[in-house]
PDB file of N, CA and C in Angstrom:
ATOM      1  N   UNK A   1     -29.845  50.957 -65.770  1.00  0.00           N
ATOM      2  CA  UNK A   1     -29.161  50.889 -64.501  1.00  0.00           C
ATOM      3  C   UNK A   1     -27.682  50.604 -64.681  1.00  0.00           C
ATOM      4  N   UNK A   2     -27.258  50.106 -65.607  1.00  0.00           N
ATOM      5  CA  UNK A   2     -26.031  49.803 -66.189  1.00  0.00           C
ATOM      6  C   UNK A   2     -25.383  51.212 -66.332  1.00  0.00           C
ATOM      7  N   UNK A   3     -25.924  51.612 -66.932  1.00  0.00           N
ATOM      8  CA  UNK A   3     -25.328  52.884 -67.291  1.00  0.00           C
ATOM      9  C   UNK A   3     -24.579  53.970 -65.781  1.00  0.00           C
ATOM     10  N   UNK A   4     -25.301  53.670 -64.930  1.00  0.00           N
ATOM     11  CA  UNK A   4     -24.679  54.209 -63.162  1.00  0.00           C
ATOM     12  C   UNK A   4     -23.495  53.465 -62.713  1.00  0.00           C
ATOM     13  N   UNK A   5     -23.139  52.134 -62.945  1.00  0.00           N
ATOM     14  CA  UNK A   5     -21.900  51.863 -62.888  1.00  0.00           C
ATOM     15  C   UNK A   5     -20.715  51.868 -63.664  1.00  0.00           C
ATOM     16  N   UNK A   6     -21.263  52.899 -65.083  1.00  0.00           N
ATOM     17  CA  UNK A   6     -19.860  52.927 -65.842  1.00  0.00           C
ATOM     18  C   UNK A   6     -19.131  54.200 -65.781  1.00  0.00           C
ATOM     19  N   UNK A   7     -17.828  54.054 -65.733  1.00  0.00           N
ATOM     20  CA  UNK A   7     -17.117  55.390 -65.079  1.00  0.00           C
ATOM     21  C   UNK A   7     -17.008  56.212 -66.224  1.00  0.00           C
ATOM     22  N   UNK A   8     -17.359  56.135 -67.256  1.00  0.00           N
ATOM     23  CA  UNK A   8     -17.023  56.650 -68.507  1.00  0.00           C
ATOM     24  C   UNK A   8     -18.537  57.715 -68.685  1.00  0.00           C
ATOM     25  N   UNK A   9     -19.331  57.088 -68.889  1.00  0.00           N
ATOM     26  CA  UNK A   9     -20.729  57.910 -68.337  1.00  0.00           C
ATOM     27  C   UNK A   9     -20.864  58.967 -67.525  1.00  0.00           C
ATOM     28  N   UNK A  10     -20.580  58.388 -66.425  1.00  0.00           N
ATOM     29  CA  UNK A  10     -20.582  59.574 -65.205  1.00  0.00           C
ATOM     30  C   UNK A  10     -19.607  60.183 -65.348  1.00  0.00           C
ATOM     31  N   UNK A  11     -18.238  60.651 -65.725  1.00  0.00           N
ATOM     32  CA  UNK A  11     -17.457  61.702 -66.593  1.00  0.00           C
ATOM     33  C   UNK A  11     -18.506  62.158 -67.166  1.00  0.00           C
ATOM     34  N   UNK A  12     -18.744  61.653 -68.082  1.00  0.00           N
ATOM     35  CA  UNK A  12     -19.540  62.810 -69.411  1.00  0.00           C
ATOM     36  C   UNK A  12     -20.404  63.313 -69.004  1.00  0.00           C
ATOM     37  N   UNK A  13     -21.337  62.674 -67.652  1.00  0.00           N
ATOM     38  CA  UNK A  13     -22.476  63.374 -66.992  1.00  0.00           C
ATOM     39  C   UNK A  13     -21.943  64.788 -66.138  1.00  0.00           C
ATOM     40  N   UNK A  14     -20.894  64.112 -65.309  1.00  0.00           N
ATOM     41  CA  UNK A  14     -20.245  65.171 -64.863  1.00  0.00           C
ATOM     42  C   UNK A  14     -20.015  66.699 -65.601  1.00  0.00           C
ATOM     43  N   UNK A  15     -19.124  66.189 -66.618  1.00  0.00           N
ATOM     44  CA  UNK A  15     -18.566  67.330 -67.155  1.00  0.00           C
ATOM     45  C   UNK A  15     -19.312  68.340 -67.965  1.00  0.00           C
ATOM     46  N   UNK A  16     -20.814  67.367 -67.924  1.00  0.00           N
ATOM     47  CA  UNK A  16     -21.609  68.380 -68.973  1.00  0.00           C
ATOM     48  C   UNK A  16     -22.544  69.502 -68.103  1.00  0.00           C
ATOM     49  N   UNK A  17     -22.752  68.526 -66.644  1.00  0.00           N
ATOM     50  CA  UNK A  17     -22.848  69.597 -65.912  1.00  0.00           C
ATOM     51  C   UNK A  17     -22.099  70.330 -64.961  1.00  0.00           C
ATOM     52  N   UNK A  18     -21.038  70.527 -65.304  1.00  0.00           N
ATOM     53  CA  UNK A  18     -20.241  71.254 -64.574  1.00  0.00           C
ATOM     54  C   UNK A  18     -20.405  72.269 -65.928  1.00  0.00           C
ATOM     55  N   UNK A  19     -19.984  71.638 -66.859  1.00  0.00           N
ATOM     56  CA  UNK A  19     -20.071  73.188 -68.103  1.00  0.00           C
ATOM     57  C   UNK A  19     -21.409  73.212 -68.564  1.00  0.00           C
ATOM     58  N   UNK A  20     -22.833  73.218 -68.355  1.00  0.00           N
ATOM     59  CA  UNK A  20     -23.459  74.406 -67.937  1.00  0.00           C
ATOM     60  C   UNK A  20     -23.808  75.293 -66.923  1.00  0.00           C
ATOM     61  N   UNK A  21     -23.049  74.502 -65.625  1.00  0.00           N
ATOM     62  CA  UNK A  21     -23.173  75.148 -65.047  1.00  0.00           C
ATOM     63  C   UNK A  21     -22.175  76.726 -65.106  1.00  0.00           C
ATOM     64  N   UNK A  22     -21.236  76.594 -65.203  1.00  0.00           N
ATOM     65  CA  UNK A  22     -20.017  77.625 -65.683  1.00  0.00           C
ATOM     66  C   UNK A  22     -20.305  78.367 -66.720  1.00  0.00           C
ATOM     67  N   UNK A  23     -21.471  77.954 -67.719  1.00  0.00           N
ATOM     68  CA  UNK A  23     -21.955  79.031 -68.707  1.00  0.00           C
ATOM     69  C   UNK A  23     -22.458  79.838 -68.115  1.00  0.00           C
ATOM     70  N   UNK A  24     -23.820  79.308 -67.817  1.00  0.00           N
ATOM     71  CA  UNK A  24     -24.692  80.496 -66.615  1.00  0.00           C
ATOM     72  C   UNK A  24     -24.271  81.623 -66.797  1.00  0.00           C
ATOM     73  N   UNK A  25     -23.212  81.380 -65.663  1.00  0.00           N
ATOM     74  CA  UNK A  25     -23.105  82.712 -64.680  1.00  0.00           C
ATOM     75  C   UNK A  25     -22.492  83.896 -65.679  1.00  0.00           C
ATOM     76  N   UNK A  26     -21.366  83.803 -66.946  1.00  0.00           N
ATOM     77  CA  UNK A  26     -21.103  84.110 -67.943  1.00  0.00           C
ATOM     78  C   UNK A  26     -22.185  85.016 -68.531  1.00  0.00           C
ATOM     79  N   UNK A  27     -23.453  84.124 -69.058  1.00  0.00           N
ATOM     80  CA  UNK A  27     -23.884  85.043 -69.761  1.00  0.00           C
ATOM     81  C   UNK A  27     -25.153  85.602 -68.671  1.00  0.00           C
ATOM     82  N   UNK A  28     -25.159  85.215 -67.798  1.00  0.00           N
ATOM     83  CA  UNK A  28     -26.144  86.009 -66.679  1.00  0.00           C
ATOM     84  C   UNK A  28     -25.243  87.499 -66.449  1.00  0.00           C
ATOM     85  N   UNK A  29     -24.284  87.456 -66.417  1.00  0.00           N
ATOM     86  CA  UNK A  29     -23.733  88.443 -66.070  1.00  0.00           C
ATOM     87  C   UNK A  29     -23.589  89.649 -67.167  1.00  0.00           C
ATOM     88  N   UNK A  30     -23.456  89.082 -68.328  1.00  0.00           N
ATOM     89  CA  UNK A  30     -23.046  89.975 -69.230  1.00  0.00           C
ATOM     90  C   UNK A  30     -24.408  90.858 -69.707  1.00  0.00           C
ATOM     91  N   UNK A  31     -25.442  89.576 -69.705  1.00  0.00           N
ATOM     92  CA  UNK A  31     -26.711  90.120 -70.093  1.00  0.00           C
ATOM     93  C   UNK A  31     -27.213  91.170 -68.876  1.00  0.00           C
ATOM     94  N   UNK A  32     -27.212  90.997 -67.986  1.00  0.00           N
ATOM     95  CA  UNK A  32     -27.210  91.662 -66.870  1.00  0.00           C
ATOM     96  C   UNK A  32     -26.960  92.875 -66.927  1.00  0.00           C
ATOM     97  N   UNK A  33     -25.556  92.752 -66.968  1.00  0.00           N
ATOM     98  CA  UNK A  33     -24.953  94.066 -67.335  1.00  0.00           C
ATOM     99  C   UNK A  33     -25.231  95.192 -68.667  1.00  0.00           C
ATOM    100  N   UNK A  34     -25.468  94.424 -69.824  1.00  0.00           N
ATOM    101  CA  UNK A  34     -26.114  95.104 -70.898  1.00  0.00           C
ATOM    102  C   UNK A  34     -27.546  96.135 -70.993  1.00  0.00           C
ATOM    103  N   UNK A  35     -28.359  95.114 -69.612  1.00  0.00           N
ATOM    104  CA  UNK A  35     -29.884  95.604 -69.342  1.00  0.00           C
ATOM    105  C   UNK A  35     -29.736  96.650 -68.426  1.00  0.00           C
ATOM    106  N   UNK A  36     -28.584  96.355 -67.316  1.00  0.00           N
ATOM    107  CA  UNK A  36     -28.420  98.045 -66.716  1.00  0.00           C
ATOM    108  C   UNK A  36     -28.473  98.983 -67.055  1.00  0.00           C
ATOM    109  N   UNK A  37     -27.361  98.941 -68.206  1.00  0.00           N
ATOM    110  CA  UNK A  37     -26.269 100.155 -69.346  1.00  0.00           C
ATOM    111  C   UNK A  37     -27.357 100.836 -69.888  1.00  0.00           C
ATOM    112  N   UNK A  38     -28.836  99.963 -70.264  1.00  0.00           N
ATOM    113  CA  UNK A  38     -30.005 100.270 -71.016  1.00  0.00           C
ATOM    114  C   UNK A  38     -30.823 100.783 -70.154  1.00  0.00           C
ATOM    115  N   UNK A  39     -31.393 100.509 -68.821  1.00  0.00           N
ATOM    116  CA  UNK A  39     -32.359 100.879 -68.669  1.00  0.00           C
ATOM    117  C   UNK A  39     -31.375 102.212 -67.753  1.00  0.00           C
ATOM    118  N   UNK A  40     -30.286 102.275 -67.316  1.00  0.00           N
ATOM    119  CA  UNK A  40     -29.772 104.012 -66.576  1.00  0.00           C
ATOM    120  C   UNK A  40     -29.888 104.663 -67.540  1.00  0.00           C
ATOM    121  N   UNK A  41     -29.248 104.612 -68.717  1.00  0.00           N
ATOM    122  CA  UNK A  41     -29.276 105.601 -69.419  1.00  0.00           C
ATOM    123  C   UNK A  41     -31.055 105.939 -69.949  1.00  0.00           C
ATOM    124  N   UNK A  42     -31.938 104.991 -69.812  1.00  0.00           N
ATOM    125  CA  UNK A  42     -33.311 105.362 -70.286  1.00  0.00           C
ATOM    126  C   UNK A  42     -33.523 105.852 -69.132  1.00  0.00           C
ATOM    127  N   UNK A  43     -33.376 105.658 -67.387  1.00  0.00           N
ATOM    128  CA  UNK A  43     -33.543 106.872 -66.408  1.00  0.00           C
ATOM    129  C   UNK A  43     -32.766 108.201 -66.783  1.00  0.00           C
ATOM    130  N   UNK A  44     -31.619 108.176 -67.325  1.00  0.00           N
ATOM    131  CA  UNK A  44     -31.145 109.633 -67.289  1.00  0.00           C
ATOM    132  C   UNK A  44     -31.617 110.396 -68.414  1.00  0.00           C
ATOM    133  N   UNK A  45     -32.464 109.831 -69.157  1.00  0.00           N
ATOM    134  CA  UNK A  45     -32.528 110.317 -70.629  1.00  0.00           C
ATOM    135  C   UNK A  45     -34.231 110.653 -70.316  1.00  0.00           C
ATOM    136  N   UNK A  46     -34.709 109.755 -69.801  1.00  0.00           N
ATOM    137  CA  UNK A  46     -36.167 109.893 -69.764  1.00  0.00           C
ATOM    138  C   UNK A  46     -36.637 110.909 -68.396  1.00  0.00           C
ATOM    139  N   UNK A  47     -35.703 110.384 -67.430  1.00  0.00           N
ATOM    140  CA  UNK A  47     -36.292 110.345 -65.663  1.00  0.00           C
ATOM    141  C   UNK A  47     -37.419 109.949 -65.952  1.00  0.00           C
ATOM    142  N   UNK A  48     -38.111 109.356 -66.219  1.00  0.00           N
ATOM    143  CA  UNK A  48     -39.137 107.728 -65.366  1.00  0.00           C
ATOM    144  C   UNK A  48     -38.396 107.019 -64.504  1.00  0.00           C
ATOM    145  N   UNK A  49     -39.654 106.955 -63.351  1.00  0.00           N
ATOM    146  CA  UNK A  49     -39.892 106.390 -62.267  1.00  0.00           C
ATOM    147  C   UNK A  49     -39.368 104.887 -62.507  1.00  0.00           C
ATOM    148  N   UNK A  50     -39.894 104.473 -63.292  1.00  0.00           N
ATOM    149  CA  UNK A  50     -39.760 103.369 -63.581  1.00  0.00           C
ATOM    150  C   UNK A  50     -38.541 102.317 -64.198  1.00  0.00           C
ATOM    151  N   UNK A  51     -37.852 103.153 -65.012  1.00  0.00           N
ATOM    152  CA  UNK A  51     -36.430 102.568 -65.547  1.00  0.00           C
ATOM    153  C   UNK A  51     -35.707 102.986 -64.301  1.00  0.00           C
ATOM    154  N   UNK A  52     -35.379 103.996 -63.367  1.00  0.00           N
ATOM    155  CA  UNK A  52     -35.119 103.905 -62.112  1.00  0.00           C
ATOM    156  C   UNK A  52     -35.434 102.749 -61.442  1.00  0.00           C
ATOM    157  N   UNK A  53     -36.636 102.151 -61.225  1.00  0.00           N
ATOM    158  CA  UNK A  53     -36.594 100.622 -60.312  1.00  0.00           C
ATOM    159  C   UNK A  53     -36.586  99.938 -60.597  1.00  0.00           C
ATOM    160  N   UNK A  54     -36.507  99.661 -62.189  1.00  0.00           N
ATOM    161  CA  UNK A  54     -35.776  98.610 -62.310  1.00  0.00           C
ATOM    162  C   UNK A  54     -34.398  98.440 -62.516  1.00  0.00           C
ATOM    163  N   UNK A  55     -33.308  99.698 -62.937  1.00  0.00           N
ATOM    164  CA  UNK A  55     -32.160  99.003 -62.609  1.00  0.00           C
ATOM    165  C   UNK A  55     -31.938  98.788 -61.198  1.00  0.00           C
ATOM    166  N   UNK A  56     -32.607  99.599 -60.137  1.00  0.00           N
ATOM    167  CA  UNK A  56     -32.216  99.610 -58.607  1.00  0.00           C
ATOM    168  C   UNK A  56     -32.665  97.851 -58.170  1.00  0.00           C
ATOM    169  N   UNK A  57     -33.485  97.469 -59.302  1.00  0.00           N
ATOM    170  CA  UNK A  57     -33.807  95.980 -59.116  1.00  0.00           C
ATOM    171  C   UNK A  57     -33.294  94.683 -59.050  1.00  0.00           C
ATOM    172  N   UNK A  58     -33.095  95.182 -59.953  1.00  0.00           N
ATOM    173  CA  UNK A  58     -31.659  94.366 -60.860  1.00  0.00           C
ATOM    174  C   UNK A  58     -30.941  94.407 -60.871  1.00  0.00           C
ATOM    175  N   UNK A  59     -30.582  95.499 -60.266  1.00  0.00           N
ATOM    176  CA  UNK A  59     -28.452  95.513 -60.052  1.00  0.00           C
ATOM    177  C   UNK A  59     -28.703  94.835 -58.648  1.00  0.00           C
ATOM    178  N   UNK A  60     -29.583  94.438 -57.798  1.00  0.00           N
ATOM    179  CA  UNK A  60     -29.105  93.820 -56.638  1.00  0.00           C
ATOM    180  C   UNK A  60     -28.914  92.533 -57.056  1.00  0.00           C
ATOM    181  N   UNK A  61     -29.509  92.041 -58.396  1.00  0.00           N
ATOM    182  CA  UNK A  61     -29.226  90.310 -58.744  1.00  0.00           C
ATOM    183  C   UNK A  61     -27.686  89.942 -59.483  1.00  0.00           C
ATOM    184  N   UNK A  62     -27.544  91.408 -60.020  1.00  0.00           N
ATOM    185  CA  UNK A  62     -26.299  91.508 -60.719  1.00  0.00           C
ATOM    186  C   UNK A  62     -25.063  91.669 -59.807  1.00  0.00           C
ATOM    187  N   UNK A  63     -25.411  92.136 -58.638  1.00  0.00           N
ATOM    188  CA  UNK A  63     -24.124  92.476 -57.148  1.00  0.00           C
ATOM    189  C   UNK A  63     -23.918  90.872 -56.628  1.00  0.00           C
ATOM    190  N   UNK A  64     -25.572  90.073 -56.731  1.00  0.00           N
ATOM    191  CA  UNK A  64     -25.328  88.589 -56.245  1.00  0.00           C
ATOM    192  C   UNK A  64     -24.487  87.794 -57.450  1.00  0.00           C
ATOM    193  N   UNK A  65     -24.715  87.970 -58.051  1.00  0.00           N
ATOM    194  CA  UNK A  65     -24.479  87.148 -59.692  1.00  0.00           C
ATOM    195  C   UNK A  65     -22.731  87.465 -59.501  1.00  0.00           C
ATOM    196  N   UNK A  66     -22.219  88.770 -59.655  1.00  0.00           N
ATOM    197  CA  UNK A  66     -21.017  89.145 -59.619  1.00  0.00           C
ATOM    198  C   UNK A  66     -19.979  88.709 -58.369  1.00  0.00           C
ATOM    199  N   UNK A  67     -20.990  88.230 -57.256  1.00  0.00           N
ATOM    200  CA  UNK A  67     -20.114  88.410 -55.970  1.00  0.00           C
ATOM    201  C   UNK A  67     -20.020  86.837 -56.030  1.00  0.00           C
ATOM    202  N   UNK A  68     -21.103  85.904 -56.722  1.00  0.00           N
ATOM    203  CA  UNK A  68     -21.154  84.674 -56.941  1.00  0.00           C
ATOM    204  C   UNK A  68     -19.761  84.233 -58.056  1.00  0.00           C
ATOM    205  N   UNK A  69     -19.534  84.909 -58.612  1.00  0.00           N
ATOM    206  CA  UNK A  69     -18.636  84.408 -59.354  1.00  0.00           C
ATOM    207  C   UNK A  69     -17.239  84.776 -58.980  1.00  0.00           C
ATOM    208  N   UNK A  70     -16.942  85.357 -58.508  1.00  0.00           N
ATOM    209  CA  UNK A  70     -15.716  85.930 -58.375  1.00  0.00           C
ATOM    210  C   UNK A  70     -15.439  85.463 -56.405  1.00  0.00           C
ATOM    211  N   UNK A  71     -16.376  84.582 -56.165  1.00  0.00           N
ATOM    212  CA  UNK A  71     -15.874  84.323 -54.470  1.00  0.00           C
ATOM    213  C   UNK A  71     -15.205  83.123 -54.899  1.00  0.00           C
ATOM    214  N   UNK A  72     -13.952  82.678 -53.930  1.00  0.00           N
ATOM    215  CA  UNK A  72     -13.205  81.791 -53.844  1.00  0.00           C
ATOM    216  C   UNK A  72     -13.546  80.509 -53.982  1.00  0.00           C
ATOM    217  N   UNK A  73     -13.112  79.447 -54.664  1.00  0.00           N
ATOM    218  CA  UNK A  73     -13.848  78.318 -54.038  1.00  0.00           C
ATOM    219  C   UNK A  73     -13.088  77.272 -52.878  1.00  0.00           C
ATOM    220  N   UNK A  74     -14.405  76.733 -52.521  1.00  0.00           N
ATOM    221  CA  UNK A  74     -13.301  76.284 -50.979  1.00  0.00           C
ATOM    222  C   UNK A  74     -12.785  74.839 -51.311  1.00  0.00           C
TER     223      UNK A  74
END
């Protein structure tokens, strides 16, 4: 319980989650983006049904992911 009133603590608690939180979105995005690049070109290469829905899937998490990072903060 000691440990909640020292200001030195809660910095380091802070800051460690503030930087994972700021990783995240980094590599959510990139990976994201890598699995698109992969599965369009396996629709244009294959035409399956299927690599079709899933990038149409997944690029809607990647439009949230992207629009999440790049909105202002208030």
């Amino acid at each position: 319980m000691e440990d909640l009133s020292d200001p030195v603590f809660l910095s380091r608690v802070q800051f460690a989650v503030t930087t994972l939180f700021h990783i995240i979105w980094p590599v959510l995005s990139i990976g994201l983006s890598l699995f698109l690049l992969i599965t369009e070109a396996l629709w244009f290469r294959t035409r399956q049904e299927v690599h079709y829905r899933h990038s149409r899937f997944w690029s809607r998490f990647f439009l949230l992911n992207f629009g999440f990072c790049s909105s202002p903060t208030l």
